[in-house]
N, C-alpha and C. Protein backbone atom coordinates (compact mmCIF):
# COMPACT_ATOMS: atom_id res chain seq x y z
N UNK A 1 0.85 -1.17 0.00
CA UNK A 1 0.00 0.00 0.00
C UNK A 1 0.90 1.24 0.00
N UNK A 2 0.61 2.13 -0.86
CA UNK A 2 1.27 3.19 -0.86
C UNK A 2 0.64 4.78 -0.16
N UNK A 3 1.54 5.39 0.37
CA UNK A 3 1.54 6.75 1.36
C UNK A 3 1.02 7.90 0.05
N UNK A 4 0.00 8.29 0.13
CA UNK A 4 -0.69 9.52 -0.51
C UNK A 4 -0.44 10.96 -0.02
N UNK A 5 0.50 11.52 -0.66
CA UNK A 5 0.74 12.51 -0.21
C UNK A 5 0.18 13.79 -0.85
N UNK A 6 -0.03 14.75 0.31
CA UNK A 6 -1.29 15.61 -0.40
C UNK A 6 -0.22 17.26 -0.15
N UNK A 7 -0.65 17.87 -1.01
CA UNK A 7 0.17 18.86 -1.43
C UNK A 7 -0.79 20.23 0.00
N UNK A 8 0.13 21.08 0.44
CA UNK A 8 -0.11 21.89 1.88
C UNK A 8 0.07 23.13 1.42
N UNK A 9 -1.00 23.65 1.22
CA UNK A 9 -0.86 25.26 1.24
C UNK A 9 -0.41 26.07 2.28
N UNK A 10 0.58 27.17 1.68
CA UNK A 10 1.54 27.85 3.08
C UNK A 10 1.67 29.19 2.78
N UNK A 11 0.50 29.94 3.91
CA UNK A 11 0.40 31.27 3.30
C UNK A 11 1.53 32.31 4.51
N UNK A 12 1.83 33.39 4.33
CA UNK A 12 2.28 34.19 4.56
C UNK A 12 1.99 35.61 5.46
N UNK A 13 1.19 35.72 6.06
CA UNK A 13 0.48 36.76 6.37
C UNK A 13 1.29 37.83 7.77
N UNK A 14 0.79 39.07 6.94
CA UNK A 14 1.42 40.00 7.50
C UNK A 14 0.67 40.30 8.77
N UNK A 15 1.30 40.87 9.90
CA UNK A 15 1.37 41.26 11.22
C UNK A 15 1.35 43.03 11.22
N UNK A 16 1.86 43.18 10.87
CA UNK A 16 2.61 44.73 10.49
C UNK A 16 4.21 45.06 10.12
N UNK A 17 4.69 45.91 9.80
CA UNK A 17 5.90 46.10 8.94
C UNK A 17 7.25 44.85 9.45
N UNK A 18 6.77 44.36 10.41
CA UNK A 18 8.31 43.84 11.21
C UNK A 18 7.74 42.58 12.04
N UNK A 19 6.85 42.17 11.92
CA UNK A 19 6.00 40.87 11.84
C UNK A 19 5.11 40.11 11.41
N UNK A 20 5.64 38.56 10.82
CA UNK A 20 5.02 37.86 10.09
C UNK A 20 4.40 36.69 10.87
N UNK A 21 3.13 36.08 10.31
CA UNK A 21 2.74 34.48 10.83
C UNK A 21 3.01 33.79 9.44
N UNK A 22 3.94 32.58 9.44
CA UNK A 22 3.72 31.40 8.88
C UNK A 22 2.13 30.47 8.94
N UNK A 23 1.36 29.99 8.48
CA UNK A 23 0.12 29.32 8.46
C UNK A 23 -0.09 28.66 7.03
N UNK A 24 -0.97 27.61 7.77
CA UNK A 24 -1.32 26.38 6.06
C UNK A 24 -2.46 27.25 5.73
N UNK A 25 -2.69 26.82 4.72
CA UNK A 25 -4.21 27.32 3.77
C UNK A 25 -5.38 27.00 5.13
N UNK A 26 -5.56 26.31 5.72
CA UNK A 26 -6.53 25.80 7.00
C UNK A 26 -6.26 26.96 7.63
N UNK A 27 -5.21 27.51 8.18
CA UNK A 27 -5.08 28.42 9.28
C UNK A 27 -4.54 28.27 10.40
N UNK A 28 -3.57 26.73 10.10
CA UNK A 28 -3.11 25.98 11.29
C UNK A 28 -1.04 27.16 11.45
N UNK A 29 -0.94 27.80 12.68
CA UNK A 29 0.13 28.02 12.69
C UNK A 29 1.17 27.15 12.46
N UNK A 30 1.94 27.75 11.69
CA UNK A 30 3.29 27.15 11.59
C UNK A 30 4.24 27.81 12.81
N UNK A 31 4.49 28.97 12.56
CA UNK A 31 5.57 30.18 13.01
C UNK A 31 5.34 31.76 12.90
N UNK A 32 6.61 31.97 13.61
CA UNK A 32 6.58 33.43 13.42
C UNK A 32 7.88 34.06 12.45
N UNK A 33 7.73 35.19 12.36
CA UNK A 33 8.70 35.55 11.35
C UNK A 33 9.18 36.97 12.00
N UNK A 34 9.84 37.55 12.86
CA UNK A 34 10.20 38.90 13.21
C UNK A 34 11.56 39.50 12.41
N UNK A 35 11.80 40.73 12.49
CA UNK A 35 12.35 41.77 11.70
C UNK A 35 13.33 42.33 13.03
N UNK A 36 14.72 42.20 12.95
CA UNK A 36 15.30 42.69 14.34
C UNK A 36 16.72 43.17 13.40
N UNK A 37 16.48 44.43 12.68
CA UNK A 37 17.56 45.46 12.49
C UNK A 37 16.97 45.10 11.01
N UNK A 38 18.64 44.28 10.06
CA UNK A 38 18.72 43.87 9.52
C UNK A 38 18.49 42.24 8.90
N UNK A 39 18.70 41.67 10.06
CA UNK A 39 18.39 40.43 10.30
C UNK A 39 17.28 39.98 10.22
N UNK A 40 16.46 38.55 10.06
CA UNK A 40 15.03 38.29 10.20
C UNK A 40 15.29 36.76 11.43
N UNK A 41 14.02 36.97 12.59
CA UNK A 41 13.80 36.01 13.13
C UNK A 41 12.98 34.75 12.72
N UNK A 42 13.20 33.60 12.72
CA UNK A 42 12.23 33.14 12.91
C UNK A 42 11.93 31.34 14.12
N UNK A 43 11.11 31.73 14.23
CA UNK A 43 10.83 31.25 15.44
C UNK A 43 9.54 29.69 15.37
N UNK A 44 9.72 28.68 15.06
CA UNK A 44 8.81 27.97 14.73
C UNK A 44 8.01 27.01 15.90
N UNK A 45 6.67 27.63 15.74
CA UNK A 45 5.53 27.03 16.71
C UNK A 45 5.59 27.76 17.55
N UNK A 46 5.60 27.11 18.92
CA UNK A 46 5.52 28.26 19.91
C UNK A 46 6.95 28.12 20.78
N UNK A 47 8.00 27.66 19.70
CA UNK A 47 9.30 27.91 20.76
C UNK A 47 10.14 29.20 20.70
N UNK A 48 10.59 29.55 21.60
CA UNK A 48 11.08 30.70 21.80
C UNK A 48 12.75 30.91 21.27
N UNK A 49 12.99 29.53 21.27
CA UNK A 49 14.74 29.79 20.43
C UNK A 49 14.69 29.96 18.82
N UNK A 50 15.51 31.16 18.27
CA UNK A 50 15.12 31.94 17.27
C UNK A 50 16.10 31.19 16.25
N UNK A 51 15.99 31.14 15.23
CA UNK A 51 17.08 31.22 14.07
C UNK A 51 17.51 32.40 13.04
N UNK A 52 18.83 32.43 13.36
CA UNK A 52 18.65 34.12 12.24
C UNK A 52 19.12 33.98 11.16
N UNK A 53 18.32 34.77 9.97
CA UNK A 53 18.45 34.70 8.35
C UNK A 53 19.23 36.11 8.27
N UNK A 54 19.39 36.24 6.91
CA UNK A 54 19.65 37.41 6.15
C UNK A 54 18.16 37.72 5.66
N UNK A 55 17.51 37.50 4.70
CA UNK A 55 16.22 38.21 4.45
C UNK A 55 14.79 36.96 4.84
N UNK A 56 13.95 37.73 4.41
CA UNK A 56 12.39 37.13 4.67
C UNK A 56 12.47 35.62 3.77
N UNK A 57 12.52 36.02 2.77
CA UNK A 57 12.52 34.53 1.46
C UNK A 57 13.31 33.21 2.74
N UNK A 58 14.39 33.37 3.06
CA UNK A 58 14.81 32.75 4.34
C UNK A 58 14.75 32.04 5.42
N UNK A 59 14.03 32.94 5.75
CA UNK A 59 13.22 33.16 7.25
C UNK A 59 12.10 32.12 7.02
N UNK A 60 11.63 32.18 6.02
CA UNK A 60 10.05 31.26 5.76
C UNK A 60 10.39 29.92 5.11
N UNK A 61 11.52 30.00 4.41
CA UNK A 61 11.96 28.64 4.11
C UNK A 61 12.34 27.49 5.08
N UNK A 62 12.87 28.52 6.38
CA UNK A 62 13.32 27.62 7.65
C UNK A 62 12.11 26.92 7.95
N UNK A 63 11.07 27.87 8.03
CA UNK A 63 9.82 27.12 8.82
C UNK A 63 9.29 26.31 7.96
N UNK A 64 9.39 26.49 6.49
CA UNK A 64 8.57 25.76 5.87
C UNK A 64 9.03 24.14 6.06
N UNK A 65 10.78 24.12 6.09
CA UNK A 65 11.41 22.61 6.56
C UNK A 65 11.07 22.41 7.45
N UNK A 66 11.45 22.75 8.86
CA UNK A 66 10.75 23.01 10.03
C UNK A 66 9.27 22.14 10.15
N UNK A 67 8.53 22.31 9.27
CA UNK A 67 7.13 22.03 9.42
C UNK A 67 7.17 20.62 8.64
N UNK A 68 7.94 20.76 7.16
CA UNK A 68 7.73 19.30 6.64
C UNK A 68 8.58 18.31 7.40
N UNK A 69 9.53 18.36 8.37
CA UNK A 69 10.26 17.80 9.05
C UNK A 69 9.32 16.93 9.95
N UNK A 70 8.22 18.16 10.68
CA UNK A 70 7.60 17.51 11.94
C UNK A 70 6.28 17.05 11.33
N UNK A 71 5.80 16.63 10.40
CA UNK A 71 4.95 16.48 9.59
C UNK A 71 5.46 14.11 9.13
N UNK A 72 5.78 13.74 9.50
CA UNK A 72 6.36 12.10 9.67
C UNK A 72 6.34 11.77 10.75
């Protein structure tokens, strides 16, 4: 029997200028995405230890692994 894998919509939504939420098409959080100088945070689920990028494109890619990681 084979594993059906179903394709996850992953939207982006803005907070205001210097914060982002990660979320699926459902509305299920992924993460957060913060803005600290130059740098971008991001922070996946509700843990508080950060990873730091150079830009946003970045920042959301972490979580997006992040998420397909904890997703098995």
């Amino acid at each position: 029997m084979t594993k059906v894998t179903r394709p996850v919509e992953i939207r982006l939504v803005d907070q205001d200028d210097q914060h982002w939420q990660v979320e699926t098409g459902q509305g299920h959080f992924i993460g957060r995405i913060e803005q600290d100088g130059k740098k971008f945070l991001s922070f996946y689920g509700s843990e508080e230890q950060a990873h730091r990028h150079q830009n946003l494109d970045e920042a959301t890619h972490e979580l997006i692994m992040q998420f397909n990681l904890h997703q098995h």
